[in-house]
C-alpha atoms as a PDB file:
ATOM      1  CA  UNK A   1      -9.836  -5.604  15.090  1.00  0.00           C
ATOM      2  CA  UNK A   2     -12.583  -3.579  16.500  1.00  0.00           C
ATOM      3  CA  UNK A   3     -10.702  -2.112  19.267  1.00  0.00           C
ATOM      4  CA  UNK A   4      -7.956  -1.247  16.304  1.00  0.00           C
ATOM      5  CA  UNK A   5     -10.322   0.523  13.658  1.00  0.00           C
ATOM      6  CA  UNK A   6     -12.409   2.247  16.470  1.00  0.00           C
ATOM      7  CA  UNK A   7     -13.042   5.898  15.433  1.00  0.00           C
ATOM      8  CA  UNK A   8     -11.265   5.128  11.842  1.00  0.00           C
ATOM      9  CA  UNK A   9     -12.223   5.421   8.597  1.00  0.00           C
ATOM     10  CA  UNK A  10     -11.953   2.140   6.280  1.00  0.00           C
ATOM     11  CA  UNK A  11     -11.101   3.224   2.672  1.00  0.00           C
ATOM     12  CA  UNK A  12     -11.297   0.561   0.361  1.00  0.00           C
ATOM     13  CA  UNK A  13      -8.028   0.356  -2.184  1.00  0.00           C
ATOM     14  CA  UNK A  14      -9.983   0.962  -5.163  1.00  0.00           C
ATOM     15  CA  UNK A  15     -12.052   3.408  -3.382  1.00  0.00           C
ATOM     16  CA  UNK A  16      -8.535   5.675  -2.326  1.00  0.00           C
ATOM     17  CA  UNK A  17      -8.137   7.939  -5.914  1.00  0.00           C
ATOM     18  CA  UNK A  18     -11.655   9.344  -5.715  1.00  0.00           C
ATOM     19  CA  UNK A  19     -11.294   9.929  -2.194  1.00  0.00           C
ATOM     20  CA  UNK A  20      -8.236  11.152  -2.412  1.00  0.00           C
ATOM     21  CA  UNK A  21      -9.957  14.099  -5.056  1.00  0.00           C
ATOM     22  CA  UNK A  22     -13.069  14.293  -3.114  1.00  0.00           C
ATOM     23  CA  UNK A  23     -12.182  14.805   0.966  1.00  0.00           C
ATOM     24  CA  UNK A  24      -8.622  16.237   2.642  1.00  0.00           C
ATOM     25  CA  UNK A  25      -7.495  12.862   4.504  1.00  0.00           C
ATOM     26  CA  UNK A  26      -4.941  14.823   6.194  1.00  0.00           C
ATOM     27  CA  UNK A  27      -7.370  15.760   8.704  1.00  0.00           C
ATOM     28  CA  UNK A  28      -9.154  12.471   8.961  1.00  0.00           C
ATOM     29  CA  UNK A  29      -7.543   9.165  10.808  1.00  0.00           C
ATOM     30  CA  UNK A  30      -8.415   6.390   7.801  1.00  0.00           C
ATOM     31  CA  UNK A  31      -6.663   2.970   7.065  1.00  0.00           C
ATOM     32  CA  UNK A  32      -6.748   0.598   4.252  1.00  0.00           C
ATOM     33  CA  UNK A  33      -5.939  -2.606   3.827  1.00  0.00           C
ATOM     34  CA  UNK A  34      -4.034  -4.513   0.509  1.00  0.00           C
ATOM     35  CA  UNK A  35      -2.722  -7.659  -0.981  1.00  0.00           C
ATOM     36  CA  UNK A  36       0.411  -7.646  -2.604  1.00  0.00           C
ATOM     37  CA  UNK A  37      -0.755  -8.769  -6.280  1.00  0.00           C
ATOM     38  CA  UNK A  38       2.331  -8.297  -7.675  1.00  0.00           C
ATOM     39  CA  UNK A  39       6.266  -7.977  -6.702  1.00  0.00           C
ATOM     40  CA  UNK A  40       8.998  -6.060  -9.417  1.00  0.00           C
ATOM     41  CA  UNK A  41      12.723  -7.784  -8.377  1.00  0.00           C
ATOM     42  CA  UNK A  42      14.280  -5.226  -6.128  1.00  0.00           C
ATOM     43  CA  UNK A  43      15.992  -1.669  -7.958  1.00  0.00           C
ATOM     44  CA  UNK A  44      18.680   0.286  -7.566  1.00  0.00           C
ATOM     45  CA  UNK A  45      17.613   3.666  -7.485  1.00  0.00           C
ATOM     46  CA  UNK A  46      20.579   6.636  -8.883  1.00  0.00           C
ATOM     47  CA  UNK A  47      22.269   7.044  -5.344  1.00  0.00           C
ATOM     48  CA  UNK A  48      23.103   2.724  -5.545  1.00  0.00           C
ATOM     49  CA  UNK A  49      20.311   2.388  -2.890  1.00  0.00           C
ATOM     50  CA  UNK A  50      17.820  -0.952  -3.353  1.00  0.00           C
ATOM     51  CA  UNK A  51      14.284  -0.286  -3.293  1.00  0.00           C
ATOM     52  CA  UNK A  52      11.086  -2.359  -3.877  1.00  0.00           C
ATOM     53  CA  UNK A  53       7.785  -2.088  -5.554  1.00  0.00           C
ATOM     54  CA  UNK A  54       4.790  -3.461  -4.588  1.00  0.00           C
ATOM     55  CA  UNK A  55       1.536  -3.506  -6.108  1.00  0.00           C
ATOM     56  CA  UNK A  56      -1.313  -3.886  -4.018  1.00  0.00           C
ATOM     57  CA  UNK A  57      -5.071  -4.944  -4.721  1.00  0.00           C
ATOM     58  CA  UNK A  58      -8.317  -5.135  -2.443  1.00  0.00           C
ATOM     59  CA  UNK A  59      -9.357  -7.660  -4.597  1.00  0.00           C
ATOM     60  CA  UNK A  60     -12.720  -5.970  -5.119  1.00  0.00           C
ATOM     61  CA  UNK A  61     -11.906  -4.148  -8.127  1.00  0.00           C
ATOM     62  CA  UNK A  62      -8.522  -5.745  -9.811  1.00  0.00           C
ATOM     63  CA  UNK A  63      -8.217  -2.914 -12.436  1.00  0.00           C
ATOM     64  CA  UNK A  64      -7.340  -0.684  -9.464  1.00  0.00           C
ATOM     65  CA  UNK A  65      -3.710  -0.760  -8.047  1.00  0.00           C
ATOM     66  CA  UNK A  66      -1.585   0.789  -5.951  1.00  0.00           C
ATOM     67  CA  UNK A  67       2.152   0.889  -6.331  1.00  0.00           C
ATOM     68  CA  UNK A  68       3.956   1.379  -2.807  1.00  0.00           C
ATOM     69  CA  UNK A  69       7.943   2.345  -3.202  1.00  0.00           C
ATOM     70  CA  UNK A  70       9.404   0.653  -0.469  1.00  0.00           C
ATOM     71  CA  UNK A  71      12.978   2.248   0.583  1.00  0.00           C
ATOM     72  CA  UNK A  72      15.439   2.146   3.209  1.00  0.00           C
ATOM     73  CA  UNK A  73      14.949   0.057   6.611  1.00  0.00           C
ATOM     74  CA  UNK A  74      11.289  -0.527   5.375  1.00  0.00           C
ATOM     75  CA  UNK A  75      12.705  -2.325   2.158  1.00  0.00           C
ATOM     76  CA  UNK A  76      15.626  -3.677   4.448  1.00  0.00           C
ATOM     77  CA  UNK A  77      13.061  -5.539   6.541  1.00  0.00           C
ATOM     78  CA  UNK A  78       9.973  -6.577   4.270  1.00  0.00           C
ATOM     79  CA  UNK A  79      11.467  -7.539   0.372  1.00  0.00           C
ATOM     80  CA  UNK A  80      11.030 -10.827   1.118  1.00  0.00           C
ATOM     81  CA  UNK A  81       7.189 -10.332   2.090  1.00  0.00           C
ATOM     82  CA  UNK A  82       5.281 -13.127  -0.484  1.00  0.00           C
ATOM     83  CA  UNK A  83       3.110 -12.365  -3.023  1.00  0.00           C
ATOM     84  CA  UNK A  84      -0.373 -12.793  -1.575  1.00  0.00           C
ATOM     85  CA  UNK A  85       0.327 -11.425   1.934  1.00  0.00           C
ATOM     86  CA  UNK A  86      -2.087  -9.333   3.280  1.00  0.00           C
END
């Protein structure tokens, strides 16, 4: 792990909205980590394509998620991910 987050910045999920307002992290090489809290049955979307929705916690602040749209090979290959997976 500490070959992997060498010169990266850790931003906490419930941390990302303020930074997000407060720093450009286009220009800065930053990773976060999630659980999946909660899954919504897979969607069609208008063009008859399936999607998912995830929300994700870092369990240090549970009022503060993140929905991630999951779409094409990505959905494809992780729907069936468990709730709970990190």
């Amino acid at each position: 792990m500490d070959r992997k987050m060498a010169n990266r910045k850790l931003i906490r999920l419930s941390q990302l909205k303020s930074k997000l307002a407060a720093e450009n992290l286009e220009e800065i090489d930053w990773v976060t980590f999630g659980v999946i809290v909660k899954k919504i049955t897979p969607q069609s979307a208008n063009n008859g394509r399936t999607f998912s929705i995830w929300r994700l916690n870092d369990l240090r602040d549970l009022s503060q998620c993140v929905s991630l749209f999951l779409f094409g090979d990505v959905h494809k290959e992780h729907w069936k991910t468990d709730q709970g997976t990190v």
